[in-house]
C-alpha atoms as a PDB file:
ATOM      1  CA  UNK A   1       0.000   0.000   0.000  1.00  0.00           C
ATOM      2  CA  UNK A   2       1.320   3.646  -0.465  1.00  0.00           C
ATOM      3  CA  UNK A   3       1.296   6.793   1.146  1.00  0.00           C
ATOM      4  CA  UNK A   4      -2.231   7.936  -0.814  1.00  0.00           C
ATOM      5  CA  UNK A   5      -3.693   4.748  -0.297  1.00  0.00           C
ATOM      6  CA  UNK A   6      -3.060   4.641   3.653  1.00  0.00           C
ATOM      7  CA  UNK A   7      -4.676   8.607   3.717  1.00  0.00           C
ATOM      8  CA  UNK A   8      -7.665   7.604   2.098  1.00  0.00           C
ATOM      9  CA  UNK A   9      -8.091   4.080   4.354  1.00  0.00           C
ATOM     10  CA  UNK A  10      -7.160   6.347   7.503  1.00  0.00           C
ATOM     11  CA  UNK A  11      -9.639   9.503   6.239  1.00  0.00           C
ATOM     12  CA  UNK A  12     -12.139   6.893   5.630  1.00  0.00           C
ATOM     13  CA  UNK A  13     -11.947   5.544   9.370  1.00  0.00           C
ATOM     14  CA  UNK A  14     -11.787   9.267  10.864  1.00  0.00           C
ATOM     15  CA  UNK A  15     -14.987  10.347   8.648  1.00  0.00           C
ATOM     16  CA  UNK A  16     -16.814   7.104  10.211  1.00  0.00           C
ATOM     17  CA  UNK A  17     -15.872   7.851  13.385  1.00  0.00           C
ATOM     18  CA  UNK A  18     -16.776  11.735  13.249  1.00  0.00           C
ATOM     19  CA  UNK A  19     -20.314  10.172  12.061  1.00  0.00           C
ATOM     20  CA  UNK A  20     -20.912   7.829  14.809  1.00  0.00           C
ATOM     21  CA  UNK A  21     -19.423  10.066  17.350  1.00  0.00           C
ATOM     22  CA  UNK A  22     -22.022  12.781  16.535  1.00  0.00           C
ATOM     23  CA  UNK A  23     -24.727  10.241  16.534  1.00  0.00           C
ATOM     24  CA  UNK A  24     -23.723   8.545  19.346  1.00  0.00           C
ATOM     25  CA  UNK A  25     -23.456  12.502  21.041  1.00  0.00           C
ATOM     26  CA  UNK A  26     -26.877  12.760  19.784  1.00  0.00           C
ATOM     27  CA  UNK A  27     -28.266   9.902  21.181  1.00  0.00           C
ATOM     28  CA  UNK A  28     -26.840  10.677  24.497  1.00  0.00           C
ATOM     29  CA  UNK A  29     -27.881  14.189  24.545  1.00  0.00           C
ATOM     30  CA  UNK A  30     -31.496  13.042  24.062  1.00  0.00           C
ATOM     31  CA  UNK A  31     -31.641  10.509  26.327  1.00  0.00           C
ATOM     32  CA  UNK A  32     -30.267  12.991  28.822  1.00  0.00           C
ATOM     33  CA  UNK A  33     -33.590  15.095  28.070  1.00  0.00           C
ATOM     34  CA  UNK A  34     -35.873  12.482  27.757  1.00  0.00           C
ATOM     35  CA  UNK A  35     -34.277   9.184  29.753  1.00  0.00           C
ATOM     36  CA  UNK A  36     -31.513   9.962  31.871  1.00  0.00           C
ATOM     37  CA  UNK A  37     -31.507   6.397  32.787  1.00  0.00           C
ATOM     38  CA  UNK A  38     -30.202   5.434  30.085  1.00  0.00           C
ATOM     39  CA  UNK A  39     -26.766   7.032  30.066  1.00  0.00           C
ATOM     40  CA  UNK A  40     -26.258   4.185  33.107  1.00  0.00           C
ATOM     41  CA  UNK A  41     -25.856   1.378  30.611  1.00  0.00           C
ATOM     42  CA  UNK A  42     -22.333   0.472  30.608  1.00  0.00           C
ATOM     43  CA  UNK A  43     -21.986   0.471  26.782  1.00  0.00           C
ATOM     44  CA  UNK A  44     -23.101   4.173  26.585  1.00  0.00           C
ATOM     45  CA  UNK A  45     -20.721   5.304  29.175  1.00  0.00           C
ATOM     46  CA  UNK A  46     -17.776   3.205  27.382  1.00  0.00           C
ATOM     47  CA  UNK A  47     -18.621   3.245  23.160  1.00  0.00           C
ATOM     48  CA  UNK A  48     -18.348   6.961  22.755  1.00  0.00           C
ATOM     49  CA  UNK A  49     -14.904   6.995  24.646  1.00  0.00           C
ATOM     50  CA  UNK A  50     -13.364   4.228  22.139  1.00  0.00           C
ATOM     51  CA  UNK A  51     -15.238   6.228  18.672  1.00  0.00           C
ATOM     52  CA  UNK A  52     -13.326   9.670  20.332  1.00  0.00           C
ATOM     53  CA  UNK A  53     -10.048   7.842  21.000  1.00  0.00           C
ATOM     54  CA  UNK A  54     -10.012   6.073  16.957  1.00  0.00           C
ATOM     55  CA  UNK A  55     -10.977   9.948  16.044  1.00  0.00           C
ATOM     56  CA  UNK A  56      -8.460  11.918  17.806  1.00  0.00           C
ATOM     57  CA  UNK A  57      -5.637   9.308  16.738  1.00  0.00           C
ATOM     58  CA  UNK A  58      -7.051   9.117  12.725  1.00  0.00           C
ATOM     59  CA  UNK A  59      -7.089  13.144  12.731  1.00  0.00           C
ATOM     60  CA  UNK A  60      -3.263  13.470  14.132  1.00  0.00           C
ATOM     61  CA  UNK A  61      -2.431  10.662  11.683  1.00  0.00           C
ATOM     62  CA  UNK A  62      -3.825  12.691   8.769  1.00  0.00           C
ATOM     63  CA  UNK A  63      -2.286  15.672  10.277  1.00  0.00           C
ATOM     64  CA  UNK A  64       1.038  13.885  10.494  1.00  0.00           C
ATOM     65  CA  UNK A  65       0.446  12.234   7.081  1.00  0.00           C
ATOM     66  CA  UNK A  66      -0.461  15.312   4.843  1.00  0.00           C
ATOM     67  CA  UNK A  67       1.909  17.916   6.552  1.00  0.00           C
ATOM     68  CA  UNK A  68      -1.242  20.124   7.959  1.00  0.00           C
ATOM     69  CA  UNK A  69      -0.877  21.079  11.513  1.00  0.00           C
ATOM     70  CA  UNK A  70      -3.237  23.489  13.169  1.00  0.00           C
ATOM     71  CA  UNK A  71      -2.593  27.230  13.187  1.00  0.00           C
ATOM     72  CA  UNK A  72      -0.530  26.910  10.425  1.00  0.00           C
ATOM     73  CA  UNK A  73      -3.772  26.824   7.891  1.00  0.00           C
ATOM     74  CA  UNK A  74      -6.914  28.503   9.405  1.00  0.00           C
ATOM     75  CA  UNK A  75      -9.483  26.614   8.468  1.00  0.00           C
ATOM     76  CA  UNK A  76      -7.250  23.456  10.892  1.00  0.00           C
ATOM     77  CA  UNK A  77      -6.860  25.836  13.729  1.00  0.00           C
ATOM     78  CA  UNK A  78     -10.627  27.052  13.382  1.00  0.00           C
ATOM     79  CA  UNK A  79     -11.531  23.264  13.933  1.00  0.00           C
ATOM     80  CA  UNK A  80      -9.661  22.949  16.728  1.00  0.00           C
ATOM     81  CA  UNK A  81     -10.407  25.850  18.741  1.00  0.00           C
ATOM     82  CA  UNK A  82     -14.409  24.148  17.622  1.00  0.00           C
ATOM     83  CA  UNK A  83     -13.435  21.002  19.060  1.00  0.00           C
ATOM     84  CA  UNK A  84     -12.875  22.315  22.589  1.00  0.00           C
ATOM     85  CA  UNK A  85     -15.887  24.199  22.960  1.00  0.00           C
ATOM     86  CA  UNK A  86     -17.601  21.336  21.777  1.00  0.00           C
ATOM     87  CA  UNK A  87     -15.956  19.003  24.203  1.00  0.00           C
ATOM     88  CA  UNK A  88     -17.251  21.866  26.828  1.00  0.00           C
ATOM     89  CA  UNK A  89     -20.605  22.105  25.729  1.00  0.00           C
ATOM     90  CA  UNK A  90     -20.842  18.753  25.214  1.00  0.00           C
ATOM     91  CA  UNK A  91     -19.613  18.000  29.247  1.00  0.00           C
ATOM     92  CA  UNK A  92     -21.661  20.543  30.097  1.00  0.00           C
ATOM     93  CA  UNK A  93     -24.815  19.283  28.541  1.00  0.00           C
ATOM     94  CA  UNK A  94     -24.126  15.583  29.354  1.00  0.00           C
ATOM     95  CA  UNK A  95     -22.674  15.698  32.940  1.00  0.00           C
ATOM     96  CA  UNK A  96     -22.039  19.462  34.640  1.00  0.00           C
ATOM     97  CA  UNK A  97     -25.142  21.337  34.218  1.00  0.00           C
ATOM     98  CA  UNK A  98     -27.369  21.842  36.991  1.00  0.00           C
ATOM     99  CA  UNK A  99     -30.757  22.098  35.512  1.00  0.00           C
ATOM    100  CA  UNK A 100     -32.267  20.915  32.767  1.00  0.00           C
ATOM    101  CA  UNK A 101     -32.585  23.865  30.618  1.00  0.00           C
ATOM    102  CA  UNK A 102     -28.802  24.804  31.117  1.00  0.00           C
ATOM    103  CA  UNK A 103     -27.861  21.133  30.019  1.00  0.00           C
ATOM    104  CA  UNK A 104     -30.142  21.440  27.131  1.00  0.00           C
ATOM    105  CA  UNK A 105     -28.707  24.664  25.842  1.00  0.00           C
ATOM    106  CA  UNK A 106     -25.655  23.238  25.870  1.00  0.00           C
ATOM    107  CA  UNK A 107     -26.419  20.437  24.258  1.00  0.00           C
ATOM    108  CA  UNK A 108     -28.360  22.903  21.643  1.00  0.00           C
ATOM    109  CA  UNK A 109     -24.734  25.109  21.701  1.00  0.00           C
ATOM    110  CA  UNK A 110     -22.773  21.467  21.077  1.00  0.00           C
ATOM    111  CA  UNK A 111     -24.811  20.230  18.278  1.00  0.00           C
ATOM    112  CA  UNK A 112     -24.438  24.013  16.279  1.00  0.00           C
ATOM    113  CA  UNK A 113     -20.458  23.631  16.943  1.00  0.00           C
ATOM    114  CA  UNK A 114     -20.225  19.966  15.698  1.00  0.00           C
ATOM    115  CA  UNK A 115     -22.187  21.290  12.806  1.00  0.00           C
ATOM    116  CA  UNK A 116     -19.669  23.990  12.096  1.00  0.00           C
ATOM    117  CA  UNK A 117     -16.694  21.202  12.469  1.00  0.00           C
ATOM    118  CA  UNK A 118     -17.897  19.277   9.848  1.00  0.00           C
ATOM    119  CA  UNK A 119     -19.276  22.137   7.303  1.00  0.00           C
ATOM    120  CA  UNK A 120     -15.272  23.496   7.863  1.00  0.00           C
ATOM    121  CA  UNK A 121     -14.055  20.109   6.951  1.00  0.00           C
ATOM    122  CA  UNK A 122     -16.063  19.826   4.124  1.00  0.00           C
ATOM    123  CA  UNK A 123     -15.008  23.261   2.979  1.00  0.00           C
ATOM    124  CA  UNK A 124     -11.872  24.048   4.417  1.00  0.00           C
ATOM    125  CA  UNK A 125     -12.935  27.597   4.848  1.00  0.00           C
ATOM    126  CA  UNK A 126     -13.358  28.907   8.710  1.00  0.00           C
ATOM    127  CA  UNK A 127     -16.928  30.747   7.603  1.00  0.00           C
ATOM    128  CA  UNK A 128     -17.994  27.614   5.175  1.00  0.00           C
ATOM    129  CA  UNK A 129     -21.901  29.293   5.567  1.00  0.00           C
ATOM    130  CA  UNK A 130     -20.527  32.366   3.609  1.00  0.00           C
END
């Protein structure tokens, strides 16, 4: 296999896992509105940790792979500083909130930012809606 074909099979995996780490997110996020009980079960509190783990090492392989590092394009750094406010929102929402409507803002604010990860991605632009 060569260099391009290990980028694609690694881009591949990282686009998979930034899909079923959103839905999974999703999931979560409404069972924390509807059925909290259900972030008990063992597999929710373990699956999403594995998806984030395969994502974070698939987007530093890329990164590694394809010579982009963030801050030194925008649209990478832009992503990144997204990423962390969506990991806040998204703890903020699932576990730290103390009422209901502060959790679902959050969780409101979380699903906006993972939006805007993906449409900056897609477009490698840091305002992809303009």
């Amino acid at each position: 296999m060569d260099l391009a074909s290990h980028y694609y099979a690694i881009r591949t995996l990282h686009i998979a896992c930034v899909s079923a780490s959103g839905a999974l997110f999703l999931l979560r996020g409404l069972w924390m509105l509807a059925a909290p009980g259900m972030l008990q079960r063992r597999w929710v509190r373990t699956l999403p940790h594995l998806v984030d783990t395969l994502l974070l090492a698939s987007a530093v392989t890329l990164a590694v792979l394809s010579g982009q590092y963030p801050f030194a394009q925008d649209w990478l750094g832009a992503k990144v500083i997204a990423l962390v406010l969506y990991v806040v929102l998204g703890g903020v929402a699932l576990r730290r909130g103390r009422t209901r409507a502060i959790r679902a803002s959050a969780f409101g604010a979380a699903l906006v930012t993972f939006a805007y990860i993906v449409s900056v991605a897609v477009t490698k632009h840091v305002v992809p809606f303009a």
